[in-house]
C-alpha atoms as a PDB file:
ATOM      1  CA  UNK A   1       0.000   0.000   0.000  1.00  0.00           C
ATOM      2  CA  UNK A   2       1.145   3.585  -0.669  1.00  0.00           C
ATOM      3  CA  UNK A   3       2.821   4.678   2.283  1.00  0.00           C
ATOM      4  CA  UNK A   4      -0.076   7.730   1.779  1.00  0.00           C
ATOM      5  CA  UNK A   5      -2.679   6.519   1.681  1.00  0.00           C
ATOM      6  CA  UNK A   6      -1.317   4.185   4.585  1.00  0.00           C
ATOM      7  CA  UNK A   7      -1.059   6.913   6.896  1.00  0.00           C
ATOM      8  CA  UNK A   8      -4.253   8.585   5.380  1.00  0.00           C
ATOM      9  CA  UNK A   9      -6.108   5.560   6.700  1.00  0.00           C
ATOM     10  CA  UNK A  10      -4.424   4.854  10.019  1.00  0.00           C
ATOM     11  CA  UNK A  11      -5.634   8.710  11.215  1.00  0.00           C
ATOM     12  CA  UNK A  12      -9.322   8.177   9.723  1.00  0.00           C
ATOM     13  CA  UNK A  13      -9.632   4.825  12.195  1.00  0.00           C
ATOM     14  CA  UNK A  14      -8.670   6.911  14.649  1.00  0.00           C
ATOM     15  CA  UNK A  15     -10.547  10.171  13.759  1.00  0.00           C
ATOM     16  CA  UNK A  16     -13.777   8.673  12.891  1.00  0.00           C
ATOM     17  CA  UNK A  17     -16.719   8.724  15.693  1.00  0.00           C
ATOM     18  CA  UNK A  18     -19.309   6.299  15.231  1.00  0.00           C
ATOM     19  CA  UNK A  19     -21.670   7.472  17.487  1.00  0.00           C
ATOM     20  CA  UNK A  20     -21.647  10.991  15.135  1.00  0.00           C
ATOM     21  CA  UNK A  21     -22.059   9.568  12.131  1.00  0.00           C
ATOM     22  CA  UNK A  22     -25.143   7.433  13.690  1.00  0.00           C
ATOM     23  CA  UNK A  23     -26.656  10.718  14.632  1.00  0.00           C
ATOM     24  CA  UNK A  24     -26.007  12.313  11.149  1.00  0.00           C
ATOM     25  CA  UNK A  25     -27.550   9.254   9.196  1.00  0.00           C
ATOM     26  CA  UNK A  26     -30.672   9.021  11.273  1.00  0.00           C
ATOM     27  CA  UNK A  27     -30.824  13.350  10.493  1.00  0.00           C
ATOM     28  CA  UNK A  28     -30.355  13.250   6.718  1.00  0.00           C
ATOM     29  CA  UNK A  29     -33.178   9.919   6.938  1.00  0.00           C
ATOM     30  CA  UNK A  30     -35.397  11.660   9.061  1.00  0.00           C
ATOM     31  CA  UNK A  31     -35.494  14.785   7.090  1.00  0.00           C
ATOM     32  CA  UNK A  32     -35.673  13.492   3.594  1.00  0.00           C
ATOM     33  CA  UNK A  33     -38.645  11.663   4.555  1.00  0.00           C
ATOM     34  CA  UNK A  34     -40.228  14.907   5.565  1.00  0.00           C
ATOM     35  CA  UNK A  35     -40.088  14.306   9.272  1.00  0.00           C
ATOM     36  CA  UNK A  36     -39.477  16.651  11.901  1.00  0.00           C
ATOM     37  CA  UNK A  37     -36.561  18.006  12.652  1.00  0.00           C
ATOM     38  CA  UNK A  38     -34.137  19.585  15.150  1.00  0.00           C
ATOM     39  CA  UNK A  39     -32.373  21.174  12.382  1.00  0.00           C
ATOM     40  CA  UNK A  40     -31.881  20.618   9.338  1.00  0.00           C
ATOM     41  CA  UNK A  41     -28.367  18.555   7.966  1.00  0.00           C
ATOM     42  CA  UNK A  42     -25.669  20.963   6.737  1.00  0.00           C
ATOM     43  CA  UNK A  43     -23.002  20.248   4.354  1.00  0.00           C
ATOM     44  CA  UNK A  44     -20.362  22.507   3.517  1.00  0.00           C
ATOM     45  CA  UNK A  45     -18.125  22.796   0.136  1.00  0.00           C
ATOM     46  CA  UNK A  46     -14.642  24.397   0.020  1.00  0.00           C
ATOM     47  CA  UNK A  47     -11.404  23.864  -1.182  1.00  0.00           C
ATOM     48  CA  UNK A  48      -8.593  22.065   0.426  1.00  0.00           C
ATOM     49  CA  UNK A  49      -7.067  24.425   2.842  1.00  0.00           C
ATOM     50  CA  UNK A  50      -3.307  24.419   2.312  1.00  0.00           C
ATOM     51  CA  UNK A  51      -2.527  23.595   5.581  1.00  0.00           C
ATOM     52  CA  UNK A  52      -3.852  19.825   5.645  1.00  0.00           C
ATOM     53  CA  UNK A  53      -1.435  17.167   5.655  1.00  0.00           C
ATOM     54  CA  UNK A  54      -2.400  15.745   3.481  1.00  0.00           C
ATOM     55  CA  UNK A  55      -1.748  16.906  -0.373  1.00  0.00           C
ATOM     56  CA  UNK A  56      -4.028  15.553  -3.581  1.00  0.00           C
ATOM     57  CA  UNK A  57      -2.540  13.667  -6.166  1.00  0.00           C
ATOM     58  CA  UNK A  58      -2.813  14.925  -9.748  1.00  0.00           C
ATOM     59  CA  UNK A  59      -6.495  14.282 -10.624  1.00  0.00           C
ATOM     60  CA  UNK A  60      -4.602  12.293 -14.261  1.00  0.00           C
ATOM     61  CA  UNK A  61      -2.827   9.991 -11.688  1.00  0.00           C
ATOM     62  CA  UNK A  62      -6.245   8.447 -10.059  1.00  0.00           C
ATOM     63  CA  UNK A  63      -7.478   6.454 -13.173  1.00  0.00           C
ATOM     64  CA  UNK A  64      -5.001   4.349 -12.991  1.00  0.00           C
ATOM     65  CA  UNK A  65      -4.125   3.740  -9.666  1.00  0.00           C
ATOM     66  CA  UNK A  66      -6.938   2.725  -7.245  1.00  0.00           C
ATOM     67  CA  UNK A  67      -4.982   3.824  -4.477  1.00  0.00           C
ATOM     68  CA  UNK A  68      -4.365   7.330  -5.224  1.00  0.00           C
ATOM     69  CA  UNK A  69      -8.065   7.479  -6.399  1.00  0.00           C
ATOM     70  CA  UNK A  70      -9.110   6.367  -2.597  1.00  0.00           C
ATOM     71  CA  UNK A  71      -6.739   8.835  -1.237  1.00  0.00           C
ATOM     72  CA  UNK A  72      -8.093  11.673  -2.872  1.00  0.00           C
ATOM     73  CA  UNK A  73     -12.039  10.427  -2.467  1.00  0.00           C
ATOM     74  CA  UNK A  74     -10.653  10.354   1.182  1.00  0.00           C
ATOM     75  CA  UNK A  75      -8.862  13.673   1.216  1.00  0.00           C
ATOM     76  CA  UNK A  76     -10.784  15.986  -1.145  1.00  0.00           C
ATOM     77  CA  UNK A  77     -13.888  15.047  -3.759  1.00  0.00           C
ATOM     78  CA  UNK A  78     -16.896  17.311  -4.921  1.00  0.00           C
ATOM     79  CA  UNK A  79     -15.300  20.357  -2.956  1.00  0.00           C
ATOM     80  CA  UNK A  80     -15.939  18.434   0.156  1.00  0.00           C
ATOM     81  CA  UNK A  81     -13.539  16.708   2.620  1.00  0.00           C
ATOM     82  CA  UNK A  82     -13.365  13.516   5.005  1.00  0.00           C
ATOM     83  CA  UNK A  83     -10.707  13.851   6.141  1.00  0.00           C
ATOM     84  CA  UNK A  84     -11.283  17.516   7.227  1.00  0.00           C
ATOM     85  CA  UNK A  85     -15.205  17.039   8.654  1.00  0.00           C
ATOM     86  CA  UNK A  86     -14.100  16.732  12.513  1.00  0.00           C
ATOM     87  CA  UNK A  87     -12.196  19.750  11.714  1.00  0.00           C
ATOM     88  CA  UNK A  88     -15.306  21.564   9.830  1.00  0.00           C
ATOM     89  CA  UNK A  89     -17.522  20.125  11.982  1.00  0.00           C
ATOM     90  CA  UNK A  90     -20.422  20.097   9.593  1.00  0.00           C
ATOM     91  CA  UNK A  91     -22.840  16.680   8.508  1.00  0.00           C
ATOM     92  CA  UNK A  92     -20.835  15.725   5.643  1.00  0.00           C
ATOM     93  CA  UNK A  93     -21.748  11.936   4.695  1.00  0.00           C
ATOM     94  CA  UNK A  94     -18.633   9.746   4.140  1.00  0.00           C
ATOM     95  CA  UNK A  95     -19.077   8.437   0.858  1.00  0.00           C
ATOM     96  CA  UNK A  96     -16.450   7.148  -1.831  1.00  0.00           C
ATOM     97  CA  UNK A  97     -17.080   6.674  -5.639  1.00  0.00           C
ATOM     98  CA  UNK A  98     -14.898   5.239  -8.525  1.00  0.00           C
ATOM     99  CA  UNK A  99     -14.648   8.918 -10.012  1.00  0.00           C
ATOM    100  CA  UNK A 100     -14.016   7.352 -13.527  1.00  0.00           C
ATOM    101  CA  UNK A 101     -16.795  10.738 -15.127  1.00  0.00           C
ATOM    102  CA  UNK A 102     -19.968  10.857 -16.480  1.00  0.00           C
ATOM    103  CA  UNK A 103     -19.068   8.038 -19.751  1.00  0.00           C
ATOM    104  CA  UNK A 104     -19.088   5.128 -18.198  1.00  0.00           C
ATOM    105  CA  UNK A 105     -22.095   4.038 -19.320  1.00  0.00           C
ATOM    106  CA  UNK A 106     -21.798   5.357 -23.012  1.00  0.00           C
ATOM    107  CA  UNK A 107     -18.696   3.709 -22.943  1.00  0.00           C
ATOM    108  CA  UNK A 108     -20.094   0.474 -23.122  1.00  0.00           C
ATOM    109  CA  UNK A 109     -22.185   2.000 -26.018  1.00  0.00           C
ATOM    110  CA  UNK A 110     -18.450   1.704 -27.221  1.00  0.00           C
ATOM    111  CA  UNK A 111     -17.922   5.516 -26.931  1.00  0.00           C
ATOM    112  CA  UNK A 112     -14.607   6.848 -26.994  1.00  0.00           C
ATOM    113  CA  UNK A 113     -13.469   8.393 -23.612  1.00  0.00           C
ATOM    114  CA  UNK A 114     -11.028  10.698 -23.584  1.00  0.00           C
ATOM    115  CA  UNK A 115      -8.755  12.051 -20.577  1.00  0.00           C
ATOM    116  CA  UNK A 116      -6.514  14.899 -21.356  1.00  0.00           C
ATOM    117  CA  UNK A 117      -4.194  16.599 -18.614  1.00  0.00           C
ATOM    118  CA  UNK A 118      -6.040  17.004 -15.488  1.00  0.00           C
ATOM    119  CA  UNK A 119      -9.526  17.031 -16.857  1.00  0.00           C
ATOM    120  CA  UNK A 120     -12.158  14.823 -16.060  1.00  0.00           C
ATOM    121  CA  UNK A 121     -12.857  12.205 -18.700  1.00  0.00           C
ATOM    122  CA  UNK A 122     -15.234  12.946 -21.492  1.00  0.00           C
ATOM    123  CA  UNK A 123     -16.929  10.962 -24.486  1.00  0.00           C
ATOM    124  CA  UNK A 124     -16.520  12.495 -27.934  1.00  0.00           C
ATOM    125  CA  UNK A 125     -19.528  11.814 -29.612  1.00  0.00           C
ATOM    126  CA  UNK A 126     -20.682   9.551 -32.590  1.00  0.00           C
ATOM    127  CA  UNK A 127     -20.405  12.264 -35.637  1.00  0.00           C
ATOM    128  CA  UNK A 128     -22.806  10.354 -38.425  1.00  0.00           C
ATOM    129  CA  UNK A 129     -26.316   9.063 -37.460  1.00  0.00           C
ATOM    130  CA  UNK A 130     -25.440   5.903 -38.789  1.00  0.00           C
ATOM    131  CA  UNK A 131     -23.052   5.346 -36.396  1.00  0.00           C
ATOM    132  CA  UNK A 132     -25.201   6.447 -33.473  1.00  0.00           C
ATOM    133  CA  UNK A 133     -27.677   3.752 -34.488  1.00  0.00           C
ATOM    134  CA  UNK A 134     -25.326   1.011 -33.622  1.00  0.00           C
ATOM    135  CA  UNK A 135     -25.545   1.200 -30.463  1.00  0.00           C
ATOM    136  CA  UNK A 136     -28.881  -0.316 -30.597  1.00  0.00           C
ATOM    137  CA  UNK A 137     -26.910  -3.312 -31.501  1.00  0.00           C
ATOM    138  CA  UNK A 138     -25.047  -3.614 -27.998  1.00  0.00           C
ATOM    139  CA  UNK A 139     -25.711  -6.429 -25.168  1.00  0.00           C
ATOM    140  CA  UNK A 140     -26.900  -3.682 -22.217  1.00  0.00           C
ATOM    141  CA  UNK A 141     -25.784  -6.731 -19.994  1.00  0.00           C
ATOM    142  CA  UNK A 142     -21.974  -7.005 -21.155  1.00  0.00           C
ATOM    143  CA  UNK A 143     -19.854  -5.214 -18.821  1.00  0.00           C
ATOM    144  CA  UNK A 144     -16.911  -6.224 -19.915  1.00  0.00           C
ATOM    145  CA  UNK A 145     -17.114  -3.365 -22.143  1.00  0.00           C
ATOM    146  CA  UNK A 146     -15.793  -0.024 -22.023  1.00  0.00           C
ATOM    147  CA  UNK A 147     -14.533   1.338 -18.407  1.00  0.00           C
ATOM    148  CA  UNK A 148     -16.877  -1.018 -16.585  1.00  0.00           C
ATOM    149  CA  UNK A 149     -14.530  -3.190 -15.785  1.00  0.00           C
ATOM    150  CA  UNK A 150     -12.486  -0.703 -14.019  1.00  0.00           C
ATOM    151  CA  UNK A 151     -15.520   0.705 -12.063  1.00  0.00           C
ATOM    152  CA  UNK A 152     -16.362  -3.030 -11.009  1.00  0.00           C
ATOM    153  CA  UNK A 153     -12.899  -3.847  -9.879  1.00  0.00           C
ATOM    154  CA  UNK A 154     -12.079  -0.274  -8.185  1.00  0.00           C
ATOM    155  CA  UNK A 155     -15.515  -1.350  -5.999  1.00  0.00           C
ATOM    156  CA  UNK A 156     -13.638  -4.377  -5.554  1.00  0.00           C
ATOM    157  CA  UNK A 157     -10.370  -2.620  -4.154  1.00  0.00           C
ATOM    158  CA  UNK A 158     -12.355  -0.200  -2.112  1.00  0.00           C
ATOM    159  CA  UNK A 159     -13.939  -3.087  -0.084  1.00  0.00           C
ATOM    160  CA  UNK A 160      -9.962  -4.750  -0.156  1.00  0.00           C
ATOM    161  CA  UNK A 161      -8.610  -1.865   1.015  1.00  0.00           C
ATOM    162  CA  UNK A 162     -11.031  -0.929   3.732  1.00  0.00           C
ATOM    163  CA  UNK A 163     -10.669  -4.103   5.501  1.00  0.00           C
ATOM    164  CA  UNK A 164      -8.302  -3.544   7.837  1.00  0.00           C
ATOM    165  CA  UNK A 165     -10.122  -0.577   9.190  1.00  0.00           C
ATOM    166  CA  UNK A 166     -13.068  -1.632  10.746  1.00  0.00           C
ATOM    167  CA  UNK A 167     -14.374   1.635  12.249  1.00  0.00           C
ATOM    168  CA  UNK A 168     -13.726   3.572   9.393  1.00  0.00           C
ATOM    169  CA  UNK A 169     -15.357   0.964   6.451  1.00  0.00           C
ATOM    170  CA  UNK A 170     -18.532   1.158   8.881  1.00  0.00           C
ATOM    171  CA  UNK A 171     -18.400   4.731   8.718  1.00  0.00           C
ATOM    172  CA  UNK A 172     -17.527   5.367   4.817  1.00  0.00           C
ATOM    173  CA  UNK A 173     -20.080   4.361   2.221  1.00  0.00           C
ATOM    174  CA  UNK A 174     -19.585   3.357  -1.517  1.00  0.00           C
ATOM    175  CA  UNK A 175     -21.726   5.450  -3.814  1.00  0.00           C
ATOM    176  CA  UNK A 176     -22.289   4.456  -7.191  1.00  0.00           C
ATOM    177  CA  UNK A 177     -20.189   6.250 -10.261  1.00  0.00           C
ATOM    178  CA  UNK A 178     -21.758   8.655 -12.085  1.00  0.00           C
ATOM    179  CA  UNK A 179     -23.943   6.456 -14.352  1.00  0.00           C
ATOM    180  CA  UNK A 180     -26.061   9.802 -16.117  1.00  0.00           C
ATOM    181  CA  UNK A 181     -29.776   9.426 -17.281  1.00  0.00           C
ATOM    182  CA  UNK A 182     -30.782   7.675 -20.143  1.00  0.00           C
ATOM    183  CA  UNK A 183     -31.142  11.165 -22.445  1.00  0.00           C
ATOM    184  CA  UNK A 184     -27.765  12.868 -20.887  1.00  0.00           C
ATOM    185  CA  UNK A 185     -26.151   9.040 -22.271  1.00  0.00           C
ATOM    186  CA  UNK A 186     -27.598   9.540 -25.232  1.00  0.00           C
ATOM    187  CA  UNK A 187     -26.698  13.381 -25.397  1.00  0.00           C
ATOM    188  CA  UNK A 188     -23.066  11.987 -24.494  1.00  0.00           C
ATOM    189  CA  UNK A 189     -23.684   9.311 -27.408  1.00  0.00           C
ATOM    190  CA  UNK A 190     -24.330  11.888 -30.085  1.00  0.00           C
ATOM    191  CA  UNK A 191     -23.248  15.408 -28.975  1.00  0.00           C
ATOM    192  CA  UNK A 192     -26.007  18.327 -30.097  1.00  0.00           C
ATOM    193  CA  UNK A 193     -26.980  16.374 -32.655  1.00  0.00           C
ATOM    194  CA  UNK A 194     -29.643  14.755 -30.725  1.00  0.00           C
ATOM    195  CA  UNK A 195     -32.192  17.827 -30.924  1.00  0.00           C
ATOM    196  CA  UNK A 196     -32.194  17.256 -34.539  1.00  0.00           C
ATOM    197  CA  UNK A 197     -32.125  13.446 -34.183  1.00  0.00           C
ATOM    198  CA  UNK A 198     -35.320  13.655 -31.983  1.00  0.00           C
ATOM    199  CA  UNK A 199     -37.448  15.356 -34.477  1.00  0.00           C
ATOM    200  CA  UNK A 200     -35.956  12.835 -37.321  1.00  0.00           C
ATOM    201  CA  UNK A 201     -35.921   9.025 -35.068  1.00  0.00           C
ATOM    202  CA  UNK A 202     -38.957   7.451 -33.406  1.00  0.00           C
ATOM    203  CA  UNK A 203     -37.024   4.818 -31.693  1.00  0.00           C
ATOM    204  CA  UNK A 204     -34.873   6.779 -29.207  1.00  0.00           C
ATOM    205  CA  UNK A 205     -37.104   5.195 -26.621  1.00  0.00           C
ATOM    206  CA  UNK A 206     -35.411   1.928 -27.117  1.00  0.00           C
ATOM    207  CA  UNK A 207     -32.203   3.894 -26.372  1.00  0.00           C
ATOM    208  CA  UNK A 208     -33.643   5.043 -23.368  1.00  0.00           C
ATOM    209  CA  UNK A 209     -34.771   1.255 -22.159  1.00  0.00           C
ATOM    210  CA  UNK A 210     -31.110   0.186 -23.071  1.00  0.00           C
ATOM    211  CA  UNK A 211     -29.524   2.869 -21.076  1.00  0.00           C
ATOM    212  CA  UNK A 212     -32.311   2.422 -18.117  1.00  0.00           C
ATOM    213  CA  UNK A 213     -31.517  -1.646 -17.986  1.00  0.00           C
ATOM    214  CA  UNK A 214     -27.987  -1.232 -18.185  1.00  0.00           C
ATOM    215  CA  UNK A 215     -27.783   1.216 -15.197  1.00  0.00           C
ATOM    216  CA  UNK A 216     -29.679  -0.677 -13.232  1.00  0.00           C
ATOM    217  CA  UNK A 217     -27.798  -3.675 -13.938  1.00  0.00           C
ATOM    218  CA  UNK A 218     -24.232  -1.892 -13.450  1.00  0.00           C
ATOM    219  CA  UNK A 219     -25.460  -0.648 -10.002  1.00  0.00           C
ATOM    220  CA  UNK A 220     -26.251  -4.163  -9.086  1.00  0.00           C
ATOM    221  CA  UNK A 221     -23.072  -5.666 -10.387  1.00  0.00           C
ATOM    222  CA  UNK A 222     -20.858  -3.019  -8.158  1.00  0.00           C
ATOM    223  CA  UNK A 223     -21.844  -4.269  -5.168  1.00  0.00           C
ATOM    224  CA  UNK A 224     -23.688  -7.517  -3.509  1.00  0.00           C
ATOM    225  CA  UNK A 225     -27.587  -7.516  -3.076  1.00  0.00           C
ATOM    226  CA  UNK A 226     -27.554  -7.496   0.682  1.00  0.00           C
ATOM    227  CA  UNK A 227     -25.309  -4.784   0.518  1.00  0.00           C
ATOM    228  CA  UNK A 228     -27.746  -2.420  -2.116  1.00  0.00           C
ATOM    229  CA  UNK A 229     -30.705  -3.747   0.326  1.00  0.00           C
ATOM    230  CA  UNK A 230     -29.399  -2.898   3.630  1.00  0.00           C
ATOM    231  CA  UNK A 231     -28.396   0.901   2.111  1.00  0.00           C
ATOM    232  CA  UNK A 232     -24.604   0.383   2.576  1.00  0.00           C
ATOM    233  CA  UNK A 233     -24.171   1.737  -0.970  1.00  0.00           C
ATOM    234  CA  UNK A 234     -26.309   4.775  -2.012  1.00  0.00           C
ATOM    235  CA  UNK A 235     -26.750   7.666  -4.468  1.00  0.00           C
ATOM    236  CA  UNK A 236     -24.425  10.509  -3.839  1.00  0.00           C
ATOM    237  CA  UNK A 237     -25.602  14.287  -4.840  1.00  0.00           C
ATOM    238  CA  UNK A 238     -23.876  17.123  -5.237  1.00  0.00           C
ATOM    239  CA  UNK A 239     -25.645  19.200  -2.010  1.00  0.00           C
ATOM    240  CA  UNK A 240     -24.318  16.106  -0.097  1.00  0.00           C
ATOM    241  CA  UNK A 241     -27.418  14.241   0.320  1.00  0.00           C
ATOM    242  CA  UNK A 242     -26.762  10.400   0.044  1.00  0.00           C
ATOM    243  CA  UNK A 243     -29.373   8.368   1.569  1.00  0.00           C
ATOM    244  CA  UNK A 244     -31.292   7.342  -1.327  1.00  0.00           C
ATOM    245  CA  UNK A 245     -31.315   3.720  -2.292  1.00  0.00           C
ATOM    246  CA  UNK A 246     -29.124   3.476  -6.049  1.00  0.00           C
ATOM    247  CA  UNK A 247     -32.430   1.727  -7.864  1.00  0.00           C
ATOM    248  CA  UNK A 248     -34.362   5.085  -7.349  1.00  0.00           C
ATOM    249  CA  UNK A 249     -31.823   6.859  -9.111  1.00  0.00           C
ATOM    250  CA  UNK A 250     -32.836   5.966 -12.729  1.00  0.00           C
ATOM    251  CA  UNK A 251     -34.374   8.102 -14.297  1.00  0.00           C
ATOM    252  CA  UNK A 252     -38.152   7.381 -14.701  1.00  0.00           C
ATOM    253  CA  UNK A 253     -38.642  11.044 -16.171  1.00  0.00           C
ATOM    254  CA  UNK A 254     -36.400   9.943 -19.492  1.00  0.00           C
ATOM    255  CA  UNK A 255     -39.461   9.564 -21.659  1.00  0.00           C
ATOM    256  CA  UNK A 256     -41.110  13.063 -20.569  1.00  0.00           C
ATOM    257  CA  UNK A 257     -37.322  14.736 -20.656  1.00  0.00           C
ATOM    258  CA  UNK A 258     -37.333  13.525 -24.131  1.00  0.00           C
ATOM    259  CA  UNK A 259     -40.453  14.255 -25.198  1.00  0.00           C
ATOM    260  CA  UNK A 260     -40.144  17.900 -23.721  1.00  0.00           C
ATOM    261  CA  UNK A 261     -36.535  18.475 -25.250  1.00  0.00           C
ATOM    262  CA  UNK A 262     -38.254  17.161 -28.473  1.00  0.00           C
ATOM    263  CA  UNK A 263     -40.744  19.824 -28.321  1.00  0.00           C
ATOM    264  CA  UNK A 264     -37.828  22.784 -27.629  1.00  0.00           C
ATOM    265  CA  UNK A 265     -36.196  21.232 -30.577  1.00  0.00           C
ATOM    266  CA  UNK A 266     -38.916  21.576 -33.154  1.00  0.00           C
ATOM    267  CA  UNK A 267     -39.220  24.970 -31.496  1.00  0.00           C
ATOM    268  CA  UNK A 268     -36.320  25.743 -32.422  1.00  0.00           C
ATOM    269  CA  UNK A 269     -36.100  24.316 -36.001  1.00  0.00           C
ATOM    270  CA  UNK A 270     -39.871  25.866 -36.812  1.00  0.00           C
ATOM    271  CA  UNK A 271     -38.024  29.358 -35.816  1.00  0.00           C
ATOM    272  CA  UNK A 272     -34.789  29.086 -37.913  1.00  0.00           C
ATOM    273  CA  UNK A 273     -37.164  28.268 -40.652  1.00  0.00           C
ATOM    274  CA  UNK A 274     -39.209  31.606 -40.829  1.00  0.00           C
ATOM    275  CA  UNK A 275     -38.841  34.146 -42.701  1.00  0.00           C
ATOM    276  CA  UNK A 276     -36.377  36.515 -41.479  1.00  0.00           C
ATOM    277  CA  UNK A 277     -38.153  40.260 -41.108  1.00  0.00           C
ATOM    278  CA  UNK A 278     -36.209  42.770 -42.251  1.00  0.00           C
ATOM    279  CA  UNK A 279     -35.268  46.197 -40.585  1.00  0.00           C
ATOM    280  CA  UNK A 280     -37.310  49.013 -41.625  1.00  0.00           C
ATOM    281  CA  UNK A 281     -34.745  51.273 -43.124  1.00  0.00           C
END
């Protein structure tokens, strides 16, 4: 192990209070059911102040390396930080992903992901229709496509790695990567070319169903049943609210998104198509 993220871990086991973190489940539960209250949860965002201990890695160096990619999950992720909460003092939920970006669905589409300095990765869309279509083609069950793999088995180290600490793996929870909707995968799929594809294709809902099954699926092959049951793993978002069970997550909107996007698009087509008025001179 890194001699890091070693150290990283040793002063989370130690850091970590159980009995908080109890308290600040049973808050964020209580209040997104609508219950009352004390107060509500608060989660604060900010950067890394330069006097912590410890530094990030470069964000290029994470992808692949599972063990800088838990250090910095640990350290500093979505402007929020474990490993400064007792510090902070706030109700920041202790989650880790495998921060692999938003293609990691369309890259079982076969999508190419790209990764350029320290950028996030991003999916450079299909340019001709034709090539789009194909992905209707794809098994939404094989995930030994694309960068699923790598989000499987970075699950896989997480759980490895978090062994030895048995305080702090009851206190840290595994999200799920960012998986997208069905129309944002599709969007990632074919760039801005899906306005015009949605006034010109009337199968786009089998797209949709694809992208649904196959996020459902991935979430279930990341981690074991009882886990997704019992709520060990759960839906990060970005205000910091976790506890949300991944299943709810899909998107059952899709086919109204799509249908209202459709509608903005025709919009927009029906404008560029009048008549352009001219300026009185």
């Amino acid at each position: 192990m890194h001699p890091r993220l070693h150290k990283l871990l040793d002063y989370l086991e130690s850091a970590v209070r159980l009995d908080r973190r109890a308290e600040m489940d049973d808050l964020y539960r209580r209040a997104l059911r609508w219950e009352a209250v004390e107060r509500l949860p608060i989660s604060l965002t900010y950067p890394l102040p330069s006097s912590s201990p410890f530094k990030l890695f470069p964000h290029h160096e994470v992808f692949d390396d599972p063990e800088k990619m838990l250090f910095n999950e640990l350290v500093h992720a979505f402007e929020t930080s474990i490993v400064c909460h007792n510090e902070v003092g706030d109700d920041l939920p202790w989650t880790i992903r495998a921060n692999f970006g938003t293609g990691v669905i369309a890259s079982v589409f076969d999508a190419k992901i790209e990764q350029v300095e320290d950028n996030p990765p991003w999916t450079r869309p299909y340019e001709s229709l034709d090539a789009f279509q194909q992905v209707f083609d794809c098994d939404p069950l094989d995930f030994s496509r694309g960068w699923c793999p790598r989000v499987i088995d970075r699950y896989q180290f997480y759980h490895a790695a978090l062994a030895g600490y048995p305080r702090l793996r009851q206190a840290v929870r595994r999200v799920i990567p960012d998986l997208q909707g069905p129309m944002d995968t599709a969007e990632l799929l074919r760039g801005s070319e899906i306005y015009a594809d949605l006034i010109e294709m009337n199968d786009l809902d089998c797209l949709y169903a694809i992208a649904r099954e196959r996020k459902i699926a991935l979430i279930r092959v990341d981690v074991p049943e009882n886990e997704l049951l019992s709520g060990r793993v759960m839906q990060r978002f970005p205000s910091g609210g976790v506890l949300r069970h991944k299943a709810a997550s899909v998107e059952d909107a899709a086919r109204i998104m799509a249908s209202y996007r459709k509608s903005c698009a025709m919009k927009t087509v029906a404008q560029a198509r009048l008549p352009r008025r001219r300026k009185p001179a």
